[in-house]
N, C-alpha and C. Protein backbone atom coordinates (compact mmCIF):
# COMPACT_ATOMS: atom_id res chain seq x y z
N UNK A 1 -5.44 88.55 95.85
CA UNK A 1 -4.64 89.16 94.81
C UNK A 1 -4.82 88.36 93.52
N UNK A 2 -4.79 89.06 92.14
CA UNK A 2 -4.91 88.50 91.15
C UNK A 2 -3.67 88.43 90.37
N UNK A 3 -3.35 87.60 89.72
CA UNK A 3 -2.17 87.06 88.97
C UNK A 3 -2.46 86.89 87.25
N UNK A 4 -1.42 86.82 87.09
CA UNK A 4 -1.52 87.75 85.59
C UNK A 4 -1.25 86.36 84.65
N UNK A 5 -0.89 85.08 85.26
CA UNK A 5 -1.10 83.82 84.26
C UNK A 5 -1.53 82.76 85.10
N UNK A 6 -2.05 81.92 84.47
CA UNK A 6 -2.64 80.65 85.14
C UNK A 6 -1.85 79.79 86.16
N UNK A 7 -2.99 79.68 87.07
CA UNK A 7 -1.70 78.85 88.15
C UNK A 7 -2.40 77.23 88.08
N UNK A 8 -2.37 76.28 87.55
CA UNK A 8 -2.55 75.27 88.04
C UNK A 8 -2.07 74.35 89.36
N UNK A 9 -2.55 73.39 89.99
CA UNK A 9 -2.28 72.69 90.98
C UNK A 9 -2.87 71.33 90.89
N UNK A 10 -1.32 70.37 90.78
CA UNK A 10 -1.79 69.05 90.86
C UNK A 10 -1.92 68.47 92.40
N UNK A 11 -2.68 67.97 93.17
CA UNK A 11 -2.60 67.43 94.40
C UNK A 11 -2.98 66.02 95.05
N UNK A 12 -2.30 65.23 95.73
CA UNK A 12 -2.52 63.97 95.64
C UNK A 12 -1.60 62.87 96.79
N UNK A 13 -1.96 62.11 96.87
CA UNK A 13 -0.81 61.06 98.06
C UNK A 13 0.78 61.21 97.23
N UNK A 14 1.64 60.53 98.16
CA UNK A 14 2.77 60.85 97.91
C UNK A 14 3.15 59.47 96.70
N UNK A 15 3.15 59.57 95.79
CA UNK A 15 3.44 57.96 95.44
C UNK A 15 2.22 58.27 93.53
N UNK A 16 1.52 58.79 94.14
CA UNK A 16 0.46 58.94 92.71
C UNK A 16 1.14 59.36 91.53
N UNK A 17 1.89 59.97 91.11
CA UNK A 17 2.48 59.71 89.60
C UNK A 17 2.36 61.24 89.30
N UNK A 18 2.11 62.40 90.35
CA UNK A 18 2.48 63.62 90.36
C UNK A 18 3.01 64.42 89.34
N UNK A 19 3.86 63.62 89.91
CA UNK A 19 5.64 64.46 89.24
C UNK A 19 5.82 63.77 87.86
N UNK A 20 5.38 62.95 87.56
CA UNK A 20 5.92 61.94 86.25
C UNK A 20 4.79 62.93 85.35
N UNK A 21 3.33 62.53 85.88
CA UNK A 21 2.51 63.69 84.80
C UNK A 21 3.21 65.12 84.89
N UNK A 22 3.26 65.96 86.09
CA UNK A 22 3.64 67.08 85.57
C UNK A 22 4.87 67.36 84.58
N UNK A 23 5.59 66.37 84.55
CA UNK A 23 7.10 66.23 83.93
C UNK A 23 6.67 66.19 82.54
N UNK A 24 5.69 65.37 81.72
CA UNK A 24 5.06 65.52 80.85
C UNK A 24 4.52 66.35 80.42
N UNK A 25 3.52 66.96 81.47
CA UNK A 25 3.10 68.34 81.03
C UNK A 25 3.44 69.47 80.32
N UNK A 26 4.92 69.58 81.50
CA UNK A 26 5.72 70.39 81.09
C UNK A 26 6.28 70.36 79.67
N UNK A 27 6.90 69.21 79.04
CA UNK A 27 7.36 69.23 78.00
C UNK A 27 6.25 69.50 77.21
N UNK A 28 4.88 69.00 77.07
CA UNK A 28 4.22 69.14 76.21
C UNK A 28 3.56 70.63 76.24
N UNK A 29 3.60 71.55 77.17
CA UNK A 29 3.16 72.87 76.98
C UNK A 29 4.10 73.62 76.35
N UNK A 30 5.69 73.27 76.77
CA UNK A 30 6.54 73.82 76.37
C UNK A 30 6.88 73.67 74.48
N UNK A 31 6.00 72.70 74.41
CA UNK A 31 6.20 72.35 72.86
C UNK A 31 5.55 73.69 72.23
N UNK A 32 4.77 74.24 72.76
CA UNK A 32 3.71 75.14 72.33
C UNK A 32 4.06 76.77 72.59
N UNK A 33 5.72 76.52 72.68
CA UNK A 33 6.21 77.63 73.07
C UNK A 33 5.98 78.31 74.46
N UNK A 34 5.11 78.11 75.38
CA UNK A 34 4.88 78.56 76.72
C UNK A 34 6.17 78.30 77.50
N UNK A 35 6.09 79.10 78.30
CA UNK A 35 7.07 79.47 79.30
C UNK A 35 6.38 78.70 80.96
N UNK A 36 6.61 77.72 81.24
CA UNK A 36 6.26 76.96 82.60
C UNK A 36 7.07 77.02 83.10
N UNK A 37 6.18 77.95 84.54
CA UNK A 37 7.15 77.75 85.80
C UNK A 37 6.05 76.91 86.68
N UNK A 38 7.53 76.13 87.74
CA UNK A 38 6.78 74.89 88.68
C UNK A 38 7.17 75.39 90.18
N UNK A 39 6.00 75.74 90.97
CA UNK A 39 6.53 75.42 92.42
C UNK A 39 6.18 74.19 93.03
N UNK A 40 7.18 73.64 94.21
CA UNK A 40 6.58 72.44 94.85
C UNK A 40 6.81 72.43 96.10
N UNK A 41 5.82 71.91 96.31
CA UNK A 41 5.71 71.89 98.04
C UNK A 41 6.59 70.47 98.03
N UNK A 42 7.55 70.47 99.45
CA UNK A 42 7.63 68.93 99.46
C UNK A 42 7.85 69.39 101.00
N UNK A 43 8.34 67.76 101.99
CA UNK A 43 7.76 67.70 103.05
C UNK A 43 8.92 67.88 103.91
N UNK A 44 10.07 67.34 103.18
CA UNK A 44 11.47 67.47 103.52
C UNK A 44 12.27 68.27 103.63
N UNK A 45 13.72 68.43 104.63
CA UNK A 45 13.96 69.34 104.14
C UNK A 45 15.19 69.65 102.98
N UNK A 46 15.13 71.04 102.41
CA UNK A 46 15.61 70.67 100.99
C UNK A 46 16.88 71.16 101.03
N UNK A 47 17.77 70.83 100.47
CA UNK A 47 19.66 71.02 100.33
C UNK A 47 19.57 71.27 98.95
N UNK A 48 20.22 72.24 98.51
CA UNK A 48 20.36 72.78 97.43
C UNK A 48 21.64 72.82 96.72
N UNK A 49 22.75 72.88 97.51
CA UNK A 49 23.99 72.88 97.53
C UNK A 49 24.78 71.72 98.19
N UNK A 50 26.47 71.91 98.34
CA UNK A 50 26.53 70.84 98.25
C UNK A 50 28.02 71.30 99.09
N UNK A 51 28.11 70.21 100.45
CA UNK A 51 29.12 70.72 100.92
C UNK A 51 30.82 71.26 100.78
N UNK A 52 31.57 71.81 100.74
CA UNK A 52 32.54 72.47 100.24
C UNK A 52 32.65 73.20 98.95
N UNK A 53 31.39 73.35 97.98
CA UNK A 53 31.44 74.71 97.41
C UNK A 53 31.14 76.08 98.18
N UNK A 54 31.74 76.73 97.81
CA UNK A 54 31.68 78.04 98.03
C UNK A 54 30.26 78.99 97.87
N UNK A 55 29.17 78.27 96.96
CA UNK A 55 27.96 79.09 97.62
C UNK A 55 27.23 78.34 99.18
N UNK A 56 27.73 77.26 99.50
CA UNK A 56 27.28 76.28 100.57
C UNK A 56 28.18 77.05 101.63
N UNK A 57 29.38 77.51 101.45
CA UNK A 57 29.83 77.93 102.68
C UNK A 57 29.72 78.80 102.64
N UNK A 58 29.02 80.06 102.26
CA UNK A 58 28.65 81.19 102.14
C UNK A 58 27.34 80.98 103.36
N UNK A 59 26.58 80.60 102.42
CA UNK A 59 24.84 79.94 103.07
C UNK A 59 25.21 79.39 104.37
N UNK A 60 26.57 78.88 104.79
CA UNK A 60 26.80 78.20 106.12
C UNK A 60 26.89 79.05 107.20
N UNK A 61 27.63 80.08 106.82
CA UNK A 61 28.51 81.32 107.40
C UNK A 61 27.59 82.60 107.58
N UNK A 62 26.25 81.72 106.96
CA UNK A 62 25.31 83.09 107.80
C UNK A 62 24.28 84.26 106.37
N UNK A 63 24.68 84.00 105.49
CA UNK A 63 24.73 84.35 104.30
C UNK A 63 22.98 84.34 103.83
N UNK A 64 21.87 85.71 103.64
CA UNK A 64 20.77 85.42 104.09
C UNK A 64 20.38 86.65 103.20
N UNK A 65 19.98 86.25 102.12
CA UNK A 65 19.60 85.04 100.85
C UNK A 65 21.47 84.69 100.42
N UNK A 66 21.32 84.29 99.66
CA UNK A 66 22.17 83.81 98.86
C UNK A 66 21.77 83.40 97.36
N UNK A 67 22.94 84.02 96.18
CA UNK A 67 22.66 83.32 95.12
C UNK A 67 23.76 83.08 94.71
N UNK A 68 24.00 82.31 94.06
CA UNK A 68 24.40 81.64 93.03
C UNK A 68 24.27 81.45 91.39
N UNK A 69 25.26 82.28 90.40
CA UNK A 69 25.14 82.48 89.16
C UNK A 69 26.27 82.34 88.43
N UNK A 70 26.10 81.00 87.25
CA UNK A 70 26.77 80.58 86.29
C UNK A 70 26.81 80.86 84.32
N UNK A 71 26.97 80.19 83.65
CA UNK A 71 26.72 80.65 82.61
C UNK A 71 25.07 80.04 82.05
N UNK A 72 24.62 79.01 82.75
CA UNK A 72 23.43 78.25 82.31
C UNK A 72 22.22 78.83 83.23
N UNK A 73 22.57 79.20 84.35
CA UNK A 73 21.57 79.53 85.25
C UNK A 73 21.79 79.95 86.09
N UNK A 74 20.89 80.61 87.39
CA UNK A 74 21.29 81.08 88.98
C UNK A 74 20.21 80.44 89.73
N UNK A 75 20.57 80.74 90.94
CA UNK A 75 19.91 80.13 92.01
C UNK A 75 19.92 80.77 93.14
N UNK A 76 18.81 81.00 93.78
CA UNK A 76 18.28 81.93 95.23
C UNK A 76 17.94 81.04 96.26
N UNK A 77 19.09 81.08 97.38
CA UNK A 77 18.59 80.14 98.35
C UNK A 77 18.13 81.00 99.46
N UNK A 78 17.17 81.01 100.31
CA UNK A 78 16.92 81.50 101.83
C UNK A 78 16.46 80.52 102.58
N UNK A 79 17.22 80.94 104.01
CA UNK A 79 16.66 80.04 105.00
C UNK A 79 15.27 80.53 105.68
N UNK A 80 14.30 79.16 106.13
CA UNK A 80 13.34 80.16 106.75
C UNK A 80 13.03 78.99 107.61
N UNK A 81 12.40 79.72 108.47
CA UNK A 81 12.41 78.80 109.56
C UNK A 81 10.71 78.25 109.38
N UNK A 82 9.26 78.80 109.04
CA UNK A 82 8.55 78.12 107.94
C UNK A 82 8.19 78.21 106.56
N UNK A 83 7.91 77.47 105.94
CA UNK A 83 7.44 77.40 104.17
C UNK A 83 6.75 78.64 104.58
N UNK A 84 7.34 79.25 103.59
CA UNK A 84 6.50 80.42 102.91
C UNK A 84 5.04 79.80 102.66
N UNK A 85 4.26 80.99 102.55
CA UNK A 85 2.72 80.87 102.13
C UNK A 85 2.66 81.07 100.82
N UNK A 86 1.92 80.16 100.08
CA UNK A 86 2.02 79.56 98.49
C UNK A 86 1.77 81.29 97.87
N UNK A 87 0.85 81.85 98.04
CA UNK A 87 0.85 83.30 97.43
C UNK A 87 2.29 83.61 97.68
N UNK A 88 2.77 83.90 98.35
CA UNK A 88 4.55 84.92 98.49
C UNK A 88 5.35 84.18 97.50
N UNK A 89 5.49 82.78 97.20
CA UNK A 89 5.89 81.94 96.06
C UNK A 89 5.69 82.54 94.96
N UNK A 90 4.17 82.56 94.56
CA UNK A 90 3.88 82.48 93.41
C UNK A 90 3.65 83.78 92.82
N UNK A 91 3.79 85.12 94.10
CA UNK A 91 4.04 86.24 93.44
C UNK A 91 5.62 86.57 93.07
N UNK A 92 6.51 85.09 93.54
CA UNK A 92 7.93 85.74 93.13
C UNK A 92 7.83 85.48 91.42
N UNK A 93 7.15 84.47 90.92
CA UNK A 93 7.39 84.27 89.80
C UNK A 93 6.21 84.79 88.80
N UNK A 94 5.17 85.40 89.45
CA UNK A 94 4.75 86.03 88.42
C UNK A 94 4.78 86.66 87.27
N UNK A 95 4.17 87.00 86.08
CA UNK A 95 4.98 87.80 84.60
C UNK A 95 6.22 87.14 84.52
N UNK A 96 6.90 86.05 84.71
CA UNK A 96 7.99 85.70 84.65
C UNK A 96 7.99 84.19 83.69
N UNK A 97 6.38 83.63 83.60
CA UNK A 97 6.14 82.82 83.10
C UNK A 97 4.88 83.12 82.27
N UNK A 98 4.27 81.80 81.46
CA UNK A 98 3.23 82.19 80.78
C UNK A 98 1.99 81.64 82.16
N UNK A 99 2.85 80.44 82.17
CA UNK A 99 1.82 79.81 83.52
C UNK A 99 2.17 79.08 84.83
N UNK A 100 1.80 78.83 85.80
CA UNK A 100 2.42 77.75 86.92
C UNK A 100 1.74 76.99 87.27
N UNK A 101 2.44 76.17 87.23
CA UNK A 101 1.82 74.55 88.03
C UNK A 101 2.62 74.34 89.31
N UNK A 102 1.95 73.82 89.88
CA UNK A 102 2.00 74.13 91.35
C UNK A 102 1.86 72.10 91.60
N UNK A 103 3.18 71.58 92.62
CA UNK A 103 2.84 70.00 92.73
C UNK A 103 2.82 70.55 94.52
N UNK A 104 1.54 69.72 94.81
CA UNK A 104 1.69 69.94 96.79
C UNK A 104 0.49 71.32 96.89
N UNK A 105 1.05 71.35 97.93
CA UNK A 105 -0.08 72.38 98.75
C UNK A 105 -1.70 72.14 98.57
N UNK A 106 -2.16 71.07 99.29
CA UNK A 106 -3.08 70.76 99.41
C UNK A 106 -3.75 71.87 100.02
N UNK A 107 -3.75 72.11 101.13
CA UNK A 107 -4.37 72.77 102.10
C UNK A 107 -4.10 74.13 101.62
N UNK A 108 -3.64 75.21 100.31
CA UNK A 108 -3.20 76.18 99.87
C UNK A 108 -4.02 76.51 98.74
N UNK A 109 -4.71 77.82 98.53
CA UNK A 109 -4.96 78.12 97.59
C UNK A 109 -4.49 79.64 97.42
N UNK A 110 -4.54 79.79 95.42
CA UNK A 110 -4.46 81.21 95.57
C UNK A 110 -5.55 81.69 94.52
N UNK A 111 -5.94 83.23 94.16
CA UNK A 111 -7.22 83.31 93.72
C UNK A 111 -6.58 83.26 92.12
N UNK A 112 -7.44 82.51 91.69
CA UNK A 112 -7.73 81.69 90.10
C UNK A 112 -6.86 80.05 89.79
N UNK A 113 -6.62 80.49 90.87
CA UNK A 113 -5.72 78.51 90.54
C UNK A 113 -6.93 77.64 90.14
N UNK A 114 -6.99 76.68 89.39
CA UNK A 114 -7.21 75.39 89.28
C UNK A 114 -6.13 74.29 89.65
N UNK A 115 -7.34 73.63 90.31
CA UNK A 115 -6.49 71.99 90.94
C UNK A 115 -7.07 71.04 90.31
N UNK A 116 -6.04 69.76 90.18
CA UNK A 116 -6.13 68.91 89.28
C UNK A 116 -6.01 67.80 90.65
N UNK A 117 -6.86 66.65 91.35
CA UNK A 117 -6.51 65.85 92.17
C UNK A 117 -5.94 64.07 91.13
N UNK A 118 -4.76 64.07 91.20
CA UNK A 118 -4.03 62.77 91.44
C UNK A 118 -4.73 61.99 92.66
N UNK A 119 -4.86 61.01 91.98
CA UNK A 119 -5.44 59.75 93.07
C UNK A 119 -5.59 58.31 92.43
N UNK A 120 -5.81 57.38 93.22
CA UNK A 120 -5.94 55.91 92.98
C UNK A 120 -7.80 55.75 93.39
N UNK A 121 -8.64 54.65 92.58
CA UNK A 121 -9.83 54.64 92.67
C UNK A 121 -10.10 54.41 94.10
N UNK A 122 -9.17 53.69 95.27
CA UNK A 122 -9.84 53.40 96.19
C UNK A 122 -9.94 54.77 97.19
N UNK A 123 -8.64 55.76 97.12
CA UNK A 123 -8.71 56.90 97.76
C UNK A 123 -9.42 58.16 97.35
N UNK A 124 -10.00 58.30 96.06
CA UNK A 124 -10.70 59.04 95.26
C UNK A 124 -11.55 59.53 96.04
N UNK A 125 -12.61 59.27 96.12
CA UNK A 125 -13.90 59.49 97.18
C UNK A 125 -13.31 60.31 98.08
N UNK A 126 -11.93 59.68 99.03
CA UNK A 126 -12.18 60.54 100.58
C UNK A 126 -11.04 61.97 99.87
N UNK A 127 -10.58 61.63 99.05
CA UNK A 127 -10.14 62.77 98.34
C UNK A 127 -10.87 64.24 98.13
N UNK A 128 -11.75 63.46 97.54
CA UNK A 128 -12.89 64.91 96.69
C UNK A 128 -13.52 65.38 97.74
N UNK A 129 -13.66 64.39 99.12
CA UNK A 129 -14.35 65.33 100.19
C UNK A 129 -13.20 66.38 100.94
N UNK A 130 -12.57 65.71 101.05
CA UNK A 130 -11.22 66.36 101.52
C UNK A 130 -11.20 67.56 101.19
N UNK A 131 -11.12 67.85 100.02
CA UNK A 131 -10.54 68.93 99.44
C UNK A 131 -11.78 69.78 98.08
N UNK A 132 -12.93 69.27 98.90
CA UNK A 132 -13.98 70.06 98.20
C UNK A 132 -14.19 71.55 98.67
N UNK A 133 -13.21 72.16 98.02
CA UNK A 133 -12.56 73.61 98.23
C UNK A 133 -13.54 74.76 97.12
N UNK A 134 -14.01 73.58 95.74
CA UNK A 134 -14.21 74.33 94.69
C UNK A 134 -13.56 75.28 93.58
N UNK A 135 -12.07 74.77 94.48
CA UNK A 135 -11.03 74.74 93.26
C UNK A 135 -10.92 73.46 91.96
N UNK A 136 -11.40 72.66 92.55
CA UNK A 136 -11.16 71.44 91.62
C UNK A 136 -11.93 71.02 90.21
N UNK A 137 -11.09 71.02 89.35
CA UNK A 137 -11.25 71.09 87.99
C UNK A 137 -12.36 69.89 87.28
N UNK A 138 -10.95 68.42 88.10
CA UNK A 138 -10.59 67.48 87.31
C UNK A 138 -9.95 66.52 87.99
N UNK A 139 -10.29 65.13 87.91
CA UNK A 139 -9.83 64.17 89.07
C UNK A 139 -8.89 63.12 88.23
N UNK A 140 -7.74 63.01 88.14
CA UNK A 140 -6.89 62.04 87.14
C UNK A 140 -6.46 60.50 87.59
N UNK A 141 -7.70 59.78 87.54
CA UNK A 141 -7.96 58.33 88.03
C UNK A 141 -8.38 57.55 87.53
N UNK A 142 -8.67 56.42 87.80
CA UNK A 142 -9.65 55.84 86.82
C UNK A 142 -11.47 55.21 87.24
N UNK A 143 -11.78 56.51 88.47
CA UNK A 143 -12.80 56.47 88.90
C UNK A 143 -13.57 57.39 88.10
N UNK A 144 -15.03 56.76 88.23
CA UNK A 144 -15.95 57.92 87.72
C UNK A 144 -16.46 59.28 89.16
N UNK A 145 -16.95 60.51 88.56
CA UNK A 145 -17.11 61.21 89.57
C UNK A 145 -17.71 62.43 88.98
N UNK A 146 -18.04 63.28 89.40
CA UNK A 146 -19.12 64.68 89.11
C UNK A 146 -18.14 65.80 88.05
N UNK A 147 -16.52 65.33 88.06
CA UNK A 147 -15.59 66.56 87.32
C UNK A 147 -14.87 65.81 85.97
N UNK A 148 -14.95 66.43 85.17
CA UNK A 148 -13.74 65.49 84.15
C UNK A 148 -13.32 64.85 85.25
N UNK A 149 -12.70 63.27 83.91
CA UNK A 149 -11.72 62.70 84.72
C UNK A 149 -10.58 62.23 83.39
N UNK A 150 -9.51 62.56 84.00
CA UNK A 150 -8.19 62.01 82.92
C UNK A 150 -7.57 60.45 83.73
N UNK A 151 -7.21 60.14 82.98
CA UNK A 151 -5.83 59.05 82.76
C UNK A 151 -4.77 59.43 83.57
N UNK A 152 -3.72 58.98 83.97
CA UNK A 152 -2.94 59.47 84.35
C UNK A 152 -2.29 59.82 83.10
N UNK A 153 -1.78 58.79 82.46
CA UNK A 153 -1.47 59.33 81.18
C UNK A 153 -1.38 60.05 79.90
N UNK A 154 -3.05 60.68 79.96
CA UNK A 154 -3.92 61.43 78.88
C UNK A 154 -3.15 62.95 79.25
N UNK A 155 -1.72 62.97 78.89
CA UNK A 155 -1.10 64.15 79.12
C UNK A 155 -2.01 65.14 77.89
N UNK A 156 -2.21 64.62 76.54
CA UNK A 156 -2.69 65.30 75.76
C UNK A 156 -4.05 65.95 76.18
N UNK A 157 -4.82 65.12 76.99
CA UNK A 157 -6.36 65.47 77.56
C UNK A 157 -5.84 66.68 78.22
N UNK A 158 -5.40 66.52 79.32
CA UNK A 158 -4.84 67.83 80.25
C UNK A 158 -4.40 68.60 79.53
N UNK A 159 -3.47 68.58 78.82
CA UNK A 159 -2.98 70.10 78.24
C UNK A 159 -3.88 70.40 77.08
N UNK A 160 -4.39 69.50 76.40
CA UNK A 160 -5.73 70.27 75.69
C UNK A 160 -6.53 71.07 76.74
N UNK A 161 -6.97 70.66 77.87
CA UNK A 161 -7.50 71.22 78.70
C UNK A 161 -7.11 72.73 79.10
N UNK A 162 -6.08 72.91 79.43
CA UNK A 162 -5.12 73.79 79.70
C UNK A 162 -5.13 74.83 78.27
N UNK A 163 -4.82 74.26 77.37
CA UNK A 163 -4.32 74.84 76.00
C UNK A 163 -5.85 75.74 75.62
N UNK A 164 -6.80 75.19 75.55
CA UNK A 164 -8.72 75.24 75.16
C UNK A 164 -8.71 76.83 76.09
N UNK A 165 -8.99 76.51 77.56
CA UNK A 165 -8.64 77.32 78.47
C UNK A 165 -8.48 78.68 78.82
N UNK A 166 -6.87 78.98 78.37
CA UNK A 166 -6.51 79.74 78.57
C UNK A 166 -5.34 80.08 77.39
N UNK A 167 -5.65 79.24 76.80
CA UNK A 167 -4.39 79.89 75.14
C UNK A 167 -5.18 79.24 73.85
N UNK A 168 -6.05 79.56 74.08
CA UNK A 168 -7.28 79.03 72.42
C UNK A 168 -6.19 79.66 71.63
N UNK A 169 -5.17 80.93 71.49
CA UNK A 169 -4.59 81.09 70.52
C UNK A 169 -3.32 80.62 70.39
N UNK A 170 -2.76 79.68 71.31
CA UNK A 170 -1.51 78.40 70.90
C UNK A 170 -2.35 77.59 69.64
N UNK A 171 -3.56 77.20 69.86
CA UNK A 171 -3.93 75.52 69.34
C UNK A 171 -4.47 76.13 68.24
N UNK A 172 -4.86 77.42 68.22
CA UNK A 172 -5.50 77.44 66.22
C UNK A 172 -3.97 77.83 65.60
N UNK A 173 -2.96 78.12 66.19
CA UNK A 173 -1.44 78.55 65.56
C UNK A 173 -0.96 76.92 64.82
N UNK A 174 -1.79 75.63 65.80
CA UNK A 174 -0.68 74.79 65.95
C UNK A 174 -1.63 73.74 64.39
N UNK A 175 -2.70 74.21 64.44
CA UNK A 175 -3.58 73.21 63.96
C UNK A 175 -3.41 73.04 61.50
């Protein structure tokens, strides 16, 4: 299935600086007016709520989906007994954003994602074999290797990357 905005995917050990770059990312695409949405895989399991409110004892009592809606935001919880498959995700939020970045799902692809591998120089190598899928963009380390490589920090490299891409008409607006 094809999707109607860019899905990126950062992927990497648990500990690599993931979430701190994408956290950056985010602000810095969002500077550019884009609309970023993030899914994430994580390994745990996740609590959303919080015991003795009333959408938690709803969700307790059997309650299948459940949301939750205030004046700032809402929230959709379902139980499932496994993770959804990254496509059923990422068609909930489709047209809903300009783009998604995706932290996790190694072993997941969907058609047009680009992946971005997070890594440290010594795990790099068994990385790129790992996951020589031919999704992969761009390796953000400080090893050399056959794909761009960023900084962890070169948030500007990446979202130039990103920006060049797939919104050449954000960066001649911005210039």
């Amino acid at each position: 299935m094809s999707y109607h905005l860019p899905i990126i995917a950062f992927t990497g050990k648990s500990g690599s600086g993931k979430t701190t770059l994408i956290v950056k990312l985010i602000s810095t695409l969002s500077n550019y007016q884009l609309k970023v949405a993030t899914i994430k895989h994580s390994h745990h399991k996740i609590k959303l709520d919080h015991k003795g409110k009333d959408s938690h004892r709803f969700f307790e009592a059997g309650a299948n989906p459940s949301m939750v809606t205030g004046s700032n935001m809402y929230g959709y919880v379902q139980p499932c007994v496994n993770t959804p498959k990254l496509d059923e995700l990422v068609r909930t939020i489709d047209k809903k954003a300009d783009i998604i970045i995706i932290e996790g799902f190694k072993n997941e692809h969907v058609d047009g994602m680009f992946r971005f591998i997070v890594t440290d120089q010594t795990a790099a190598k068994r990385e790129l074999v790992d996951e020589a899928d031919g999704l992969i963009v761009a390796t953000i380390t400080d090893m050399a290797c056959d794909k761009p490589v960023y900084q962890r920090d070169d948030i500007q490299g990446i979202s130039s990357w990103i920006l060049d891409r797939f919104f050449p008409h954000k960066t001649k607006n911005c210039n």
